[in-house]
Protein backbone atom coordinates (compact mmCIF):
# COMPACT_ATOMS: atom_id res chain seq x y z
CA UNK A 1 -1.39 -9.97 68.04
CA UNK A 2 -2.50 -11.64 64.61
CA UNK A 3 0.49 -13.85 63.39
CA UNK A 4 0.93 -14.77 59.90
CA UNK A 5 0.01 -17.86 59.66
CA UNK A 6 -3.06 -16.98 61.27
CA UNK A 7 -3.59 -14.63 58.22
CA UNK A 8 -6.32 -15.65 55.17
CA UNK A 9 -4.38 -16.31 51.70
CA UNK A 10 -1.33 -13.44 50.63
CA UNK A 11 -2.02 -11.58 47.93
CA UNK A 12 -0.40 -9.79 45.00
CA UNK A 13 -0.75 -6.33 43.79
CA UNK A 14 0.59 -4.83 40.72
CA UNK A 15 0.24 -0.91 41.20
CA UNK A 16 1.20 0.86 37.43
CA UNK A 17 1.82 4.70 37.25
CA UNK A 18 0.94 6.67 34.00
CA UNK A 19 3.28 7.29 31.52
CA UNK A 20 2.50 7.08 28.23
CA UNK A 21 4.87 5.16 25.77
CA UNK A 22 7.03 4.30 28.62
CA UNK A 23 4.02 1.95 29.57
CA UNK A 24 5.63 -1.04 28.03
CA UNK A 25 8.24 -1.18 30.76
CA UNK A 26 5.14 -2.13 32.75
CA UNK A 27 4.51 -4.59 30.07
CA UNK A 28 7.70 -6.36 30.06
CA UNK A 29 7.92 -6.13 34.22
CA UNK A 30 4.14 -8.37 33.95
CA UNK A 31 5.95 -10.87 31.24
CA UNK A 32 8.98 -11.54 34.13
CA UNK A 33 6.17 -11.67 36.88
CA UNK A 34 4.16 -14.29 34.72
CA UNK A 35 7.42 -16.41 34.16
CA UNK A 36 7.73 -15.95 38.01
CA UNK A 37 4.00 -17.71 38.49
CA UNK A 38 3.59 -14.14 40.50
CA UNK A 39 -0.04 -13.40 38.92
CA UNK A 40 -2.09 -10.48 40.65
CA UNK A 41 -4.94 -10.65 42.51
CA UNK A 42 -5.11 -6.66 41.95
CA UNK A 43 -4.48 -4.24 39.18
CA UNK A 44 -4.55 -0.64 40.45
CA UNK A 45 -3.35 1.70 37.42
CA UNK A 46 -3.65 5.42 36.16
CA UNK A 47 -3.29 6.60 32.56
CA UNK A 48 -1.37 4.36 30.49
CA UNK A 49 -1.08 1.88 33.56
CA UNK A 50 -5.05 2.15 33.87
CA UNK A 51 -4.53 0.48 29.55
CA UNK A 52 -2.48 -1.74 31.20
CA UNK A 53 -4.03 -3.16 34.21
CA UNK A 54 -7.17 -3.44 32.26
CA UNK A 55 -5.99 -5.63 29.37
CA UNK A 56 -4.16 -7.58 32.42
CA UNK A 57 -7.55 -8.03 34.48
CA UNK A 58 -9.97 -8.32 31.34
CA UNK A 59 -8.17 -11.64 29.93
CA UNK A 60 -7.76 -14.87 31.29
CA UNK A 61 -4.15 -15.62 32.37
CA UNK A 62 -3.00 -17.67 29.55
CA UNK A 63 -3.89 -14.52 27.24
CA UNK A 64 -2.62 -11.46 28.90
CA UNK A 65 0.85 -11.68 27.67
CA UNK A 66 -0.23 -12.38 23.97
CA UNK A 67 -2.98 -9.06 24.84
CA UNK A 68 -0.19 -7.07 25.83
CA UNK A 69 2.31 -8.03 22.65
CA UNK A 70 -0.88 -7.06 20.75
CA UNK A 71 -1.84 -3.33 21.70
CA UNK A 72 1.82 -2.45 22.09
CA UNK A 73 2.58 -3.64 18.70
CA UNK A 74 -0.29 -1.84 17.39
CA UNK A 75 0.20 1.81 18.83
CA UNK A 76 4.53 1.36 18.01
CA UNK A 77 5.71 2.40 14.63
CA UNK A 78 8.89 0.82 12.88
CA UNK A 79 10.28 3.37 11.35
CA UNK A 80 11.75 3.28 7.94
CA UNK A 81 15.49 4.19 9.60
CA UNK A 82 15.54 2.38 12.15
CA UNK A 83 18.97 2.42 14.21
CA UNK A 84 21.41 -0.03 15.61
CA UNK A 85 23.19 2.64 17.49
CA UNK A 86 22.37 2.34 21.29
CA UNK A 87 22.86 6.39 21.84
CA UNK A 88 24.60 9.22 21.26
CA UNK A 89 23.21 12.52 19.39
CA UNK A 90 21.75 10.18 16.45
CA UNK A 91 19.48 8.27 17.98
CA UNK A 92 18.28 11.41 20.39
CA UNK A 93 17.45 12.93 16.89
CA UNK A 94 15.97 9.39 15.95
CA UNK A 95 13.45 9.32 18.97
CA UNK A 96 12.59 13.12 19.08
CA UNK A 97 11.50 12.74 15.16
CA UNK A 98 9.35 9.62 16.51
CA UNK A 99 7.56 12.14 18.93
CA UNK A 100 7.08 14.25 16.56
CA UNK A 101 5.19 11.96 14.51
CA UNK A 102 3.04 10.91 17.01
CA UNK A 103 2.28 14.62 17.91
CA UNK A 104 1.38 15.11 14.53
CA UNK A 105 -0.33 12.15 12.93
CA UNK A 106 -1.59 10.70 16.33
CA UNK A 107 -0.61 6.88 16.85
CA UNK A 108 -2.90 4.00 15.77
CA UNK A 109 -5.22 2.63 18.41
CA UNK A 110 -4.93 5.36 20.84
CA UNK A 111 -5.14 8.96 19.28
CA UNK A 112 -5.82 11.27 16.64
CA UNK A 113 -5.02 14.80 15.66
CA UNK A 114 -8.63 16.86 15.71
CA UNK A 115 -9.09 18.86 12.61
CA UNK A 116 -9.63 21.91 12.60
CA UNK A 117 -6.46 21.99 15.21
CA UNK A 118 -8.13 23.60 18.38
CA UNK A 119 -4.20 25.09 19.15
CA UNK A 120 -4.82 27.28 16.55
CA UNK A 121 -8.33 28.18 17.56
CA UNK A 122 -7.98 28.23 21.69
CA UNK A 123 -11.31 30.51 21.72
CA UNK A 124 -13.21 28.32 19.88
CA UNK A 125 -16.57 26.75 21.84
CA UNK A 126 -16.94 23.19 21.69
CA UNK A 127 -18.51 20.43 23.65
CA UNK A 128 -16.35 19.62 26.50
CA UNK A 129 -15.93 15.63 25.46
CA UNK A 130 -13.94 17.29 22.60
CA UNK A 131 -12.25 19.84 24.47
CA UNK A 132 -8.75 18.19 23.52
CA UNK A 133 -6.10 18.60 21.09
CA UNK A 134 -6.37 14.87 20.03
CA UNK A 135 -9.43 12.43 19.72
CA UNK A 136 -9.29 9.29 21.89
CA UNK A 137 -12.16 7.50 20.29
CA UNK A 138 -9.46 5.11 18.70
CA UNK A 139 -8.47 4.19 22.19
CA UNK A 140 -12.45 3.08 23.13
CA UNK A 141 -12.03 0.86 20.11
CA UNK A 142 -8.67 -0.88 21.16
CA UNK A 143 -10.10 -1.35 24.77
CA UNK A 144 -13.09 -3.16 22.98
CA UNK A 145 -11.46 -5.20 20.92
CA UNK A 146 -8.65 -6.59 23.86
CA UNK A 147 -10.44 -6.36 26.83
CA UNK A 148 -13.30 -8.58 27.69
CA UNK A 149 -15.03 -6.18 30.49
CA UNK A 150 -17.37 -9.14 31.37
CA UNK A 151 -14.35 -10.65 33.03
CA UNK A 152 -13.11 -7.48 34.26
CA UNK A 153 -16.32 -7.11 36.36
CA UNK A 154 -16.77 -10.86 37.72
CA UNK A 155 -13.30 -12.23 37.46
CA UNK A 156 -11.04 -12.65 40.11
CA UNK A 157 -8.66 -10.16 39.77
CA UNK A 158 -9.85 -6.69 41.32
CA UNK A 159 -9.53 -4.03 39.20
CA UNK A 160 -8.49 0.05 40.21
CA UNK A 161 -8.00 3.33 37.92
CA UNK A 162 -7.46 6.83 39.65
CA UNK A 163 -9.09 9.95 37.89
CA UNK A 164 -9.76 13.46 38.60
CA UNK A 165 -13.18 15.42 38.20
CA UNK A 166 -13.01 18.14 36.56
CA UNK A 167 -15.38 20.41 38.24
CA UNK A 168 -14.55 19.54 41.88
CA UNK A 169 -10.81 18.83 41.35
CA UNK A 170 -11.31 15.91 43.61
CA UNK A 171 -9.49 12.61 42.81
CA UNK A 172 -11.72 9.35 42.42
CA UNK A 173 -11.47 5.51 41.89
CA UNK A 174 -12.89 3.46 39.74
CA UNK A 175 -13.11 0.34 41.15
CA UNK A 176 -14.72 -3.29 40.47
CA UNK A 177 -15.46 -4.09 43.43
CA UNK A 178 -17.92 -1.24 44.25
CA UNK A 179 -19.28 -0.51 40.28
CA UNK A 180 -19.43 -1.68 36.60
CA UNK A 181 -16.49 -0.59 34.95
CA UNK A 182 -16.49 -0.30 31.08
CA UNK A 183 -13.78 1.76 29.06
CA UNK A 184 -15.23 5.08 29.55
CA UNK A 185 -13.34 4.33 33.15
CA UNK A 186 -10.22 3.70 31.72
CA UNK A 187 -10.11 6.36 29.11
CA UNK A 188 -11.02 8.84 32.02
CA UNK A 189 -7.75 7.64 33.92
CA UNK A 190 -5.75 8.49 30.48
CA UNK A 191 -7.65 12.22 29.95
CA UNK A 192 -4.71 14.39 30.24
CA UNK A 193 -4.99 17.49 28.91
CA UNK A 194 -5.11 19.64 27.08
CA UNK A 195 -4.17 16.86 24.41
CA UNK A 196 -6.81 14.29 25.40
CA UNK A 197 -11.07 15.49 26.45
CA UNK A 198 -12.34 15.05 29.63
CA UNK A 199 -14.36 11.97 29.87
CA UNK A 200 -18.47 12.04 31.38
CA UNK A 201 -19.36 9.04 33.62
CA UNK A 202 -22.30 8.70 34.94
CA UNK A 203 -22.93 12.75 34.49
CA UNK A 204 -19.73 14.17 35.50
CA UNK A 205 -16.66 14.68 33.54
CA UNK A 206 -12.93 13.55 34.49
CA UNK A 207 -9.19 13.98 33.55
CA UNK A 208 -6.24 12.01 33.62
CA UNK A 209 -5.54 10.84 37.57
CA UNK A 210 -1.60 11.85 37.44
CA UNK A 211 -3.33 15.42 37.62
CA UNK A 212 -3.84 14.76 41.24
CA UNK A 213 -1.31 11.97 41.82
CA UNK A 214 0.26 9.41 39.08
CA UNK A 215 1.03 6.07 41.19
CA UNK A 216 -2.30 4.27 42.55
CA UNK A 217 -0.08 2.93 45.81
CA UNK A 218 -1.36 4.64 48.64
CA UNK A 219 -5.05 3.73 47.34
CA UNK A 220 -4.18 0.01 47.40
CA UNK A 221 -2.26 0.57 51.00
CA UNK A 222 -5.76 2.24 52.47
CA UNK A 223 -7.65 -0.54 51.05
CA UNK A 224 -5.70 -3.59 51.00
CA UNK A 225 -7.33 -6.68 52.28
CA UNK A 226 -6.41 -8.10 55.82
CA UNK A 227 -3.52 -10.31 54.63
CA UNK A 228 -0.18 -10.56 54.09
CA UNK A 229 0.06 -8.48 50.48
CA UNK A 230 3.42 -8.23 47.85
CA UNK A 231 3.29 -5.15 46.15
CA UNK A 232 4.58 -4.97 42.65
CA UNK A 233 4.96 -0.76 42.40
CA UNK A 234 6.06 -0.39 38.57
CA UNK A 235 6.84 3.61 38.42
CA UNK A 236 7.70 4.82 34.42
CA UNK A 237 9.27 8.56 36.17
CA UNK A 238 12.34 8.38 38.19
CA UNK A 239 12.29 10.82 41.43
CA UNK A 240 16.17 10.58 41.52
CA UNK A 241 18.33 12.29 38.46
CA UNK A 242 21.23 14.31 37.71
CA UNK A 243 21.63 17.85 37.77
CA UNK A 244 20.65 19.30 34.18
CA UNK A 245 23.15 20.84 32.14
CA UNK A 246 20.86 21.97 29.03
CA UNK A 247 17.11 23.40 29.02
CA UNK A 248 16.45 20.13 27.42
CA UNK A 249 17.41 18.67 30.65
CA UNK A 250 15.44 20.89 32.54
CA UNK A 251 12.51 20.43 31.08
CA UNK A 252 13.34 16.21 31.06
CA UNK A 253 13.73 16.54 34.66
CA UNK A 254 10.63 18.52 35.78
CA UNK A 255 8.60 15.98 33.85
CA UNK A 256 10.35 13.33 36.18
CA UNK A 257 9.74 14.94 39.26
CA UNK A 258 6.31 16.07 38.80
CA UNK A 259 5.04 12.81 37.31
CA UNK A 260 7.00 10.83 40.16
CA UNK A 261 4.31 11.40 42.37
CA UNK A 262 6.57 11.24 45.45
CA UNK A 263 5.90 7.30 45.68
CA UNK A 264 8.56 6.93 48.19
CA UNK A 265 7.15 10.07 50.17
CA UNK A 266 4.22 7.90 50.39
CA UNK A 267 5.51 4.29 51.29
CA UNK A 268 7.57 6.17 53.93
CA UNK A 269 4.43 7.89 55.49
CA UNK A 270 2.29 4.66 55.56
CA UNK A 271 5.46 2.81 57.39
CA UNK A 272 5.58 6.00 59.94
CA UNK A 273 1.59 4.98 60.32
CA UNK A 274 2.00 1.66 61.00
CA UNK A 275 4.49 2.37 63.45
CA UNK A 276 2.30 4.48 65.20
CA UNK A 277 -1.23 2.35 65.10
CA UNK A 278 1.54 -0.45 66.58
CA UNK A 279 2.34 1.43 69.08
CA UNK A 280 -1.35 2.48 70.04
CA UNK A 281 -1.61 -1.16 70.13
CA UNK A 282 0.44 -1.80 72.86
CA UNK A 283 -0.43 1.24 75.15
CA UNK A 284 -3.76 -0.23 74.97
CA UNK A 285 -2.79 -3.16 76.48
CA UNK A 286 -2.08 -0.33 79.84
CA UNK A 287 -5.01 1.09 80.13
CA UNK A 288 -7.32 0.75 82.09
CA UNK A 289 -10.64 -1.76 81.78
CA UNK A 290 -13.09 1.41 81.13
CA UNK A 291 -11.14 2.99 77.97
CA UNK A 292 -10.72 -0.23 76.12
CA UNK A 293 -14.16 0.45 74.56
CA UNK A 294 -12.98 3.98 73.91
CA UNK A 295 -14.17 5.24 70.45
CA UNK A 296 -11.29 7.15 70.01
CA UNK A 297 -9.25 4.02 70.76
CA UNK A 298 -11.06 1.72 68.45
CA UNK A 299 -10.43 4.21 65.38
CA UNK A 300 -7.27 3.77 66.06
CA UNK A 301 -7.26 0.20 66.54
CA UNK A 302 -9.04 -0.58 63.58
CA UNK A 303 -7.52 1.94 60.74
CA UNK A 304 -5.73 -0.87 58.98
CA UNK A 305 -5.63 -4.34 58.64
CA UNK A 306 -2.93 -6.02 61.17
CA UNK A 307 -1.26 -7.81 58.07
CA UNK A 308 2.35 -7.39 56.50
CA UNK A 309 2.93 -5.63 53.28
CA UNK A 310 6.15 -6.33 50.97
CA UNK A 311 6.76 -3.61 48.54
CA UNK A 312 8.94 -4.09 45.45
CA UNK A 313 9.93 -1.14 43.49
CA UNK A 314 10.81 -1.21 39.83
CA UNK A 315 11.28 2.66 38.48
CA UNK A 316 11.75 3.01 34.87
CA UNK A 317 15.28 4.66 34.07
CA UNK A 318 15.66 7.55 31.62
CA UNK A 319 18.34 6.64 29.05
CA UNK A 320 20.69 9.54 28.13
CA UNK A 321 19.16 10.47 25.00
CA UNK A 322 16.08 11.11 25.79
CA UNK A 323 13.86 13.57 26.08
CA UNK A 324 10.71 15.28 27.56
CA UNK A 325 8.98 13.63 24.53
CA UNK A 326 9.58 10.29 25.86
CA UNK A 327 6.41 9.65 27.22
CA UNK A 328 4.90 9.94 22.91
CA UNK A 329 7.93 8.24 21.74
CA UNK A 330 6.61 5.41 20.50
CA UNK A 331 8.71 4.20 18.04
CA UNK A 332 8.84 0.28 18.00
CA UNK A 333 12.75 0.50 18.48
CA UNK A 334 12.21 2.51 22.34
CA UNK A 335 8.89 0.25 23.15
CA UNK A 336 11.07 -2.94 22.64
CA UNK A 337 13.54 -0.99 24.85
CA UNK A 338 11.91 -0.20 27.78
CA UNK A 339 9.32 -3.66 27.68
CA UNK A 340 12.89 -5.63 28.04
CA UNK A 341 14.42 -3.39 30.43
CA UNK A 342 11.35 -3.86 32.43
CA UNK A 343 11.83 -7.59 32.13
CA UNK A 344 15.39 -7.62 33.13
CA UNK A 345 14.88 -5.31 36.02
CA UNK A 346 11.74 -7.67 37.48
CA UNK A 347 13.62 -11.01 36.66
CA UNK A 348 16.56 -9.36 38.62
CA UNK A 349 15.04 -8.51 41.15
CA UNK A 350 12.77 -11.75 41.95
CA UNK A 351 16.36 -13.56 41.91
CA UNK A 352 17.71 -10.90 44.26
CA UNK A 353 18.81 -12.31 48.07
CA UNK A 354 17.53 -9.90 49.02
CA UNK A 355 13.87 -10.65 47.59
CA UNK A 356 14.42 -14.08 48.03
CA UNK A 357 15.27 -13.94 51.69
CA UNK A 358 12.43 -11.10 52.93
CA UNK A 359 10.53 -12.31 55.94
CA UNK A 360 7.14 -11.50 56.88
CA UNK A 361 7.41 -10.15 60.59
CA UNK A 362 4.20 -8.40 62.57
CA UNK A 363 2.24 -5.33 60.85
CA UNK A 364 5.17 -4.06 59.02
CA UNK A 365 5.46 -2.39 55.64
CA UNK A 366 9.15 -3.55 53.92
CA UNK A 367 10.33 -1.93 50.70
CA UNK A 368 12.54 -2.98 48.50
CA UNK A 369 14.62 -0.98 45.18
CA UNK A 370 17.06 -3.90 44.30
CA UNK A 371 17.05 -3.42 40.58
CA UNK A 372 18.57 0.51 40.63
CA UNK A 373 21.92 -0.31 40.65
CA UNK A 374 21.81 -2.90 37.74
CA UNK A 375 23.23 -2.77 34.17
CA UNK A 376 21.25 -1.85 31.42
CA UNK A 377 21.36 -4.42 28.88
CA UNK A 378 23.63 -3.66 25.52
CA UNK A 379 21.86 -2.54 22.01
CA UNK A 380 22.53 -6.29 20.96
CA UNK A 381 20.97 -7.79 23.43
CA UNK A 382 17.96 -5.69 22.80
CA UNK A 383 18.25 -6.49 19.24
CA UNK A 384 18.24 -10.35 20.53
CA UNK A 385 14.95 -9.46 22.38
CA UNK A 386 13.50 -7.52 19.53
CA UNK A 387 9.79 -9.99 19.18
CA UNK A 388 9.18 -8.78 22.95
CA UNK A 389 6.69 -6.22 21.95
């Protein structure tokens, strides 16, 4: 068996889910991992973590923080009232009159109402790239303007987005490694309807990939290279909650389960794999001399790289007062919020013994959800962090 040390190079992956406005957890999660010297070798994202990943793997490493500050500056709004309050019923009011801004007036440098509104006209033919509630051609801008795609394509860093197509309802990736990518790729990864148009590549059209499934992971566990490889898995939707009391609740909480994407459903069925292609490992070792060249055998065999694979697990917590708006909140107040909280949850968890202590054993798949039990920070120390977005 493959030790190892007699492994090529580890690698890093940062795997983003989609999300929306809670997308700048993912940004503040990269600014802990950059202070960590933990850059990627991969970016797999969908939606909002597609935005992501591709301002991460269009710009050299000295400018990815200062590329993230920038497009999450320009699609947050600071509001005129702007509270100090950390929660209660006042700032739930606060952030659901922030969605409703967005919903309304669109937000800069991703969206913009259509006029006429199509709501009011559902019948109404149209071409199907503007079969959506809201035009995206803002977003094509921003994706011009802060990603350099010529790096993108024959830079370093391999580069993933998930989407759907819409006549076949089968679920595709984008990838760098196998074609061109330009921002028609990423804006099909963010196509969620009805509010956003499908997207036409290459002659077919596609939607948002959290249609399908909203966490690129078990992509980058099917393909991942045959080394030892750290997973960064940033999820915005929590699979674990509380019991709602209110519809408001209800609703909150079917947004976080459906948008989950069962990541841990997955990570658990790739370890139950790699149990099993370890032990079809060693009964081939018993058998006899004329089925070791067994086709059936070799499939088995060969599935997956015999390689290690450390998975870290940050999940984006709902505070109390939200919403189901959250996700087109995107009031500067809440971005700052949930970039920091993604900073203090990565920078806890890289310090964690836990982390710190991991070892590397065989063909094994090792997760690890250190940051759930961990304080949120205060509303003054957010205020203290306010220039992170």
């Amino acid at each position: 068996m493959t030790s190892v040390k007699d492994l090529p190079a580890a690698q890093t992956a940062l795997v983003l889910q989609g999300g929306g406005a809670l997308g700048a957890y993912q940004a503040g999660v990269f600014e802990a991992l950059a202070g960590a010297d933990q850059s990627p070798d991969w970016v797999a994202g969908i939606s909002i973590g597609a935005v992501n990943a591709a301002i991460i793997a269009g710009n050299p490493p000295e400018r990815r923080l200062e590329r993230l500050r920038a497009f999450w500056k320009m699609v947050s709004r600071e509001l005129r009232y702007r509270l100090d309050s950390p929660g209660g019923f006042a700032r739930r009011a606060f952030n659901e009159a922030s969605a409703m801004i967005a919903a309304t007036v669109g937000v800069p440098g991703l969206f913009l109402p259509r006029f006429p509104p199509l709501q009011l006209f559902p019948e109404w033919p149209a071409d199907l790239g503007q079969l959506g509630y809201y035009d995206t051609t803002p977003l094509h801008a921003t994706l011009l303007k802060l990603v350099d795609f010529d790096l993108l394509n024959n830079g370093p860093v391999r580069f993933s987005v998930g989407a759907v197509n819409v006549l076949n309802g089968n679920f595709t990736y984008f990838d760098n490694r196998e074609r061109t990518i330009g921002p028609e790729h990423v804006m099909a990864s963010g196509a969620l309807p009805p509010g956003f148009p499908p997207v036409e590549i290459d002659g077919e059209w596609y939607w948002d990939g959290g249609l399908v499934s909203n966490t690129p992971l078990q992509y980058v566990l099917d393909n991942r290279p045959a080394c030892e490889l750290t997973v960064f898995q940033v999820d915005l939707f929590s699979s674990r909650g509380t019991v709602p009391r209110t519809m408001a609740d209800v609703l909150q909480r079917l947004q976080d389960i459906r948008y989950s994407s069962r990541t841990r459903l997955n990570t658990d069925q790739s370890k139950k794999l790699q149990s099993l292609r370890a032990a079809a490992r060693r009964l081939a070792k018993h058998l006899p001399e004329e089925l070791q060249n067994d086709p059936d055998l070799a499939i088995l065999l060969n599935h997956q790289p015999e390689a290690p694979v450390a998975i870290m697990h940050l999940i984006n917590r709902c505070a109390h007062y939200e919403s189901n708006s959250k996700d087109y909140e995107f009031s500067r107040m809440t971005v700052e919020e949930h970039w920091c909280d993604g900073r203090e949850d990565a920078a806890f968890s890289l310090a964690h013994a836990d982390w710190i202590g991991r070892r590397h054993t065989g063909n094994t798949i090792t997760t690890f959800d250190l940051a759930g039990d961990r304080p949120h920070g205060t509303g003054s120390a957010r205020s203290a962090l306010g220039d992170c977005a």
